[in-house]
C-alpha atoms as a PDB file:
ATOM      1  CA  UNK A   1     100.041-134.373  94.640  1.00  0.00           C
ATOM      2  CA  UNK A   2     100.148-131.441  92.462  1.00  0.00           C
ATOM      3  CA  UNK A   3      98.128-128.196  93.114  1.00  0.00           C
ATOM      4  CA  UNK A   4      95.582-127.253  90.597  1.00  0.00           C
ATOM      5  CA  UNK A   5      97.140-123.785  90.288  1.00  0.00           C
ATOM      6  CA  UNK A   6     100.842-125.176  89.298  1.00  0.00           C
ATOM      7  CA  UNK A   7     101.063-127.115  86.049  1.00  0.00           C
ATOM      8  CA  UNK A   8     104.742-128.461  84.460  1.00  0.00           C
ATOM      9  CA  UNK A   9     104.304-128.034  80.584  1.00  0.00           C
ATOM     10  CA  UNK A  10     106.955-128.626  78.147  1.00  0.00           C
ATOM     11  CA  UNK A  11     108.690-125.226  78.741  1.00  0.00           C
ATOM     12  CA  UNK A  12     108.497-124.786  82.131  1.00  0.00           C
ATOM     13  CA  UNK A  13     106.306-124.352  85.114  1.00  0.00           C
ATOM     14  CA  UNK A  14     102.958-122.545  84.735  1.00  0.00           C
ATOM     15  CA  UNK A  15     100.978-120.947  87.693  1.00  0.00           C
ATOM     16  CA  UNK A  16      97.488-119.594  88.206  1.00  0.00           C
ATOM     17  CA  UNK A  17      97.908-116.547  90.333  1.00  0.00           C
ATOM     18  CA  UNK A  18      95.066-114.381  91.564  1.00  0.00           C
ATOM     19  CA  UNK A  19      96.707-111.064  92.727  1.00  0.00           C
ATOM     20  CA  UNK A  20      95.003-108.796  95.245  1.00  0.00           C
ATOM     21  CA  UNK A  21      97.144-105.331  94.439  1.00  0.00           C
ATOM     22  CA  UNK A  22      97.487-102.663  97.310  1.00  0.00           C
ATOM     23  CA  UNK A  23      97.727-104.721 100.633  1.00  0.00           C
ATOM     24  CA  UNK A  24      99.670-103.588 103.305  1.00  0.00           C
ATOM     25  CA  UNK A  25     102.026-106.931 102.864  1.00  0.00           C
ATOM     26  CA  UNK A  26     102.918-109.075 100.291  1.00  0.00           C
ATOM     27  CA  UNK A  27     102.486-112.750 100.902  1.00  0.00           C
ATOM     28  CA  UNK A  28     100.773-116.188 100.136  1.00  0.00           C
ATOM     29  CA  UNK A  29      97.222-115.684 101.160  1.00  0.00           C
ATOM     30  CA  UNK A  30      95.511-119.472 100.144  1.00  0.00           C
ATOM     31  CA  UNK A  31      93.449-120.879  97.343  1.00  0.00           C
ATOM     32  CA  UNK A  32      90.782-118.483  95.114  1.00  0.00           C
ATOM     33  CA  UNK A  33      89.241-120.221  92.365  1.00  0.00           C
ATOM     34  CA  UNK A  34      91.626-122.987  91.700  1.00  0.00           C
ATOM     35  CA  UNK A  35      94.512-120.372  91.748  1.00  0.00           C
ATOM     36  CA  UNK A  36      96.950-119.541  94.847  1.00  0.00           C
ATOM     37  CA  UNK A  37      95.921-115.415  96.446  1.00  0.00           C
ATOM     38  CA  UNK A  38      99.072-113.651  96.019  1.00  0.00           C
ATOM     39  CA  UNK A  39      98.187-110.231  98.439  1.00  0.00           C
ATOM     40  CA  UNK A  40     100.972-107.236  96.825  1.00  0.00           C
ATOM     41  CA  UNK A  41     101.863-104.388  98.424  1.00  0.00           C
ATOM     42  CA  UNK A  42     102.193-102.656  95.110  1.00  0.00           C
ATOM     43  CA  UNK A  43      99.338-100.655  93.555  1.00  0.00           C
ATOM     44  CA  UNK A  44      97.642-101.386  90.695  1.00  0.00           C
ATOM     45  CA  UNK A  45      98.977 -97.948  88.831  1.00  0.00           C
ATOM     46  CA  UNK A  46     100.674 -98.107  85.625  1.00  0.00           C
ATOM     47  CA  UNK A  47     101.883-101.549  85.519  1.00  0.00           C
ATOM     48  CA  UNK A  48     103.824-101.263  88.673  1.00  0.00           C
ATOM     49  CA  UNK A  49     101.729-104.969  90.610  1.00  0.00           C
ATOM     50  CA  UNK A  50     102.987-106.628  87.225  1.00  0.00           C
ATOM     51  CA  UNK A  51     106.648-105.659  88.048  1.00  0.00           C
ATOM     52  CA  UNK A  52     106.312-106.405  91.789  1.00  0.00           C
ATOM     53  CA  UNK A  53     104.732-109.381  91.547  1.00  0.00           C
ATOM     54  CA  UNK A  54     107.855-110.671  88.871  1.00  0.00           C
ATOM     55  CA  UNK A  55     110.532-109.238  91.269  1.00  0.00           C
ATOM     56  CA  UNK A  56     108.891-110.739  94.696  1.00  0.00           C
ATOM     57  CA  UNK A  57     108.251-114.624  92.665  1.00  0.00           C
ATOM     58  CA  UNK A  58     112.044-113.670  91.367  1.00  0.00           C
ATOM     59  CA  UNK A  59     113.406-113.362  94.956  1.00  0.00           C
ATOM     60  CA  UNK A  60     111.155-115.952  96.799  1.00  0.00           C
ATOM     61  CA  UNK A  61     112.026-118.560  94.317  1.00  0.00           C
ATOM     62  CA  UNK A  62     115.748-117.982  93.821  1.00  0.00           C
ATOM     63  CA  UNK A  63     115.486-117.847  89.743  1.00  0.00           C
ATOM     64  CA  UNK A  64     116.587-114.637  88.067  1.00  0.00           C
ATOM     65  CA  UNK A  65     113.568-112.583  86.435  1.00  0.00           C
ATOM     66  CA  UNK A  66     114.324-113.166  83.064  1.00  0.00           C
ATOM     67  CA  UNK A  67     113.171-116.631  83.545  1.00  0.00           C
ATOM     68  CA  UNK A  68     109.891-115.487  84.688  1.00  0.00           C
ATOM     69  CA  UNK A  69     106.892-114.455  81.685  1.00  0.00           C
ATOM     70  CA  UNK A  70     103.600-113.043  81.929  1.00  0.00           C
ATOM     71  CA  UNK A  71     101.688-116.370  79.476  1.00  0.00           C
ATOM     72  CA  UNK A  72      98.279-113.940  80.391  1.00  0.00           C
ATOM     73  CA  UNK A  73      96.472-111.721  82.619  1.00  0.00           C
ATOM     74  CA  UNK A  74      99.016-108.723  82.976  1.00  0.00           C
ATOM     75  CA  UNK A  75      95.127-106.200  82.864  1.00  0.00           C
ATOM     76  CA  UNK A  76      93.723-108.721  85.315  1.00  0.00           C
ATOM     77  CA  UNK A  77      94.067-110.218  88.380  1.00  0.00           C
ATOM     78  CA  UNK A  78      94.005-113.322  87.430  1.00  0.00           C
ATOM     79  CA  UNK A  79      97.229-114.523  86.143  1.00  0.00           C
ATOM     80  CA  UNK A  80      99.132-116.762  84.371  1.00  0.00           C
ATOM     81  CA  UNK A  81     102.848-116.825  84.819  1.00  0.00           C
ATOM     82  CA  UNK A  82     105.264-119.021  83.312  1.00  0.00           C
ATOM     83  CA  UNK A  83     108.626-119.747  84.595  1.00  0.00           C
ATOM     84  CA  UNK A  84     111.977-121.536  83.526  1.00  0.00           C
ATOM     85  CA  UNK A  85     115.203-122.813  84.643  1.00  0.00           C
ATOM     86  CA  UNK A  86     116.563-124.882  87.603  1.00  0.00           C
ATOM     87  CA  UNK A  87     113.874-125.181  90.144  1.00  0.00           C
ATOM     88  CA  UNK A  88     111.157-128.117  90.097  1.00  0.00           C
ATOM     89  CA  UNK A  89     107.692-128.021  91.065  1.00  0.00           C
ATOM     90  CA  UNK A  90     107.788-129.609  94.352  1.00  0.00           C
ATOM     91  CA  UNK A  91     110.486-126.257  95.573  1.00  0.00           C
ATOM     92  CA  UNK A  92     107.692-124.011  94.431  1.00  0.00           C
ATOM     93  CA  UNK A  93     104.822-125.893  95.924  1.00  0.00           C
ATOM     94  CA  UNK A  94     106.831-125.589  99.138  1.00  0.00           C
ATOM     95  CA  UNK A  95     107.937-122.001  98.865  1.00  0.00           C
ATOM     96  CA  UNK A  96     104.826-120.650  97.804  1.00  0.00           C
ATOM     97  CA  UNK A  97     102.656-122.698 100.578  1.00  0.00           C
ATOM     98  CA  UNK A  98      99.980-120.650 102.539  1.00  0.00           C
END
């Protein structure tokens, strides 16, 4: 069964992120309103959590970062991120798990 934070559109694969900037560790916290807890270690300062978050989902999932978009929610912390290329649904699902 597919989470309710991961959806496979035409494109690509979309996920519903809800980013908690300045932990002390990044990592897969759990579920907040329908969207997986990403905890960053980056701070929320001049874009820098944006560019963490794209280089951490970059190396955890194996795709390069070019195939990785903001669709919304770059001034939030609730996110939308879109991503492309050779890696299906079920590999994030079990990369990304809590």
């Amino acid at each position: 069964m597919t989470p309710i934070w991961l959806k496979q559109t035409p494109n690509g694969i979309t996920l519903n992120l809800h980013c908690q900037p300045g932990a002390k560790q990044t990592k897969v916290v759990g579920l907040h309103d329908g969207c997986l807890k990403i905890s960053l270690q980056a701070p929320a300062l001049e874009n820098k959590a944006n560019e963490f978050l794209l280089s951490w989902l970059s190396k955890q999932l194996k795709v390069p970062q070019k195939q990785i978009q903001f669709i919304s929610g770059q001034n939030s912390r609730h996110k939308r991120i879109e991503i492309w290329g050779s890696i299906t649904p079920e590999q994030i699902i079990e990369i990304l798990k809590p």
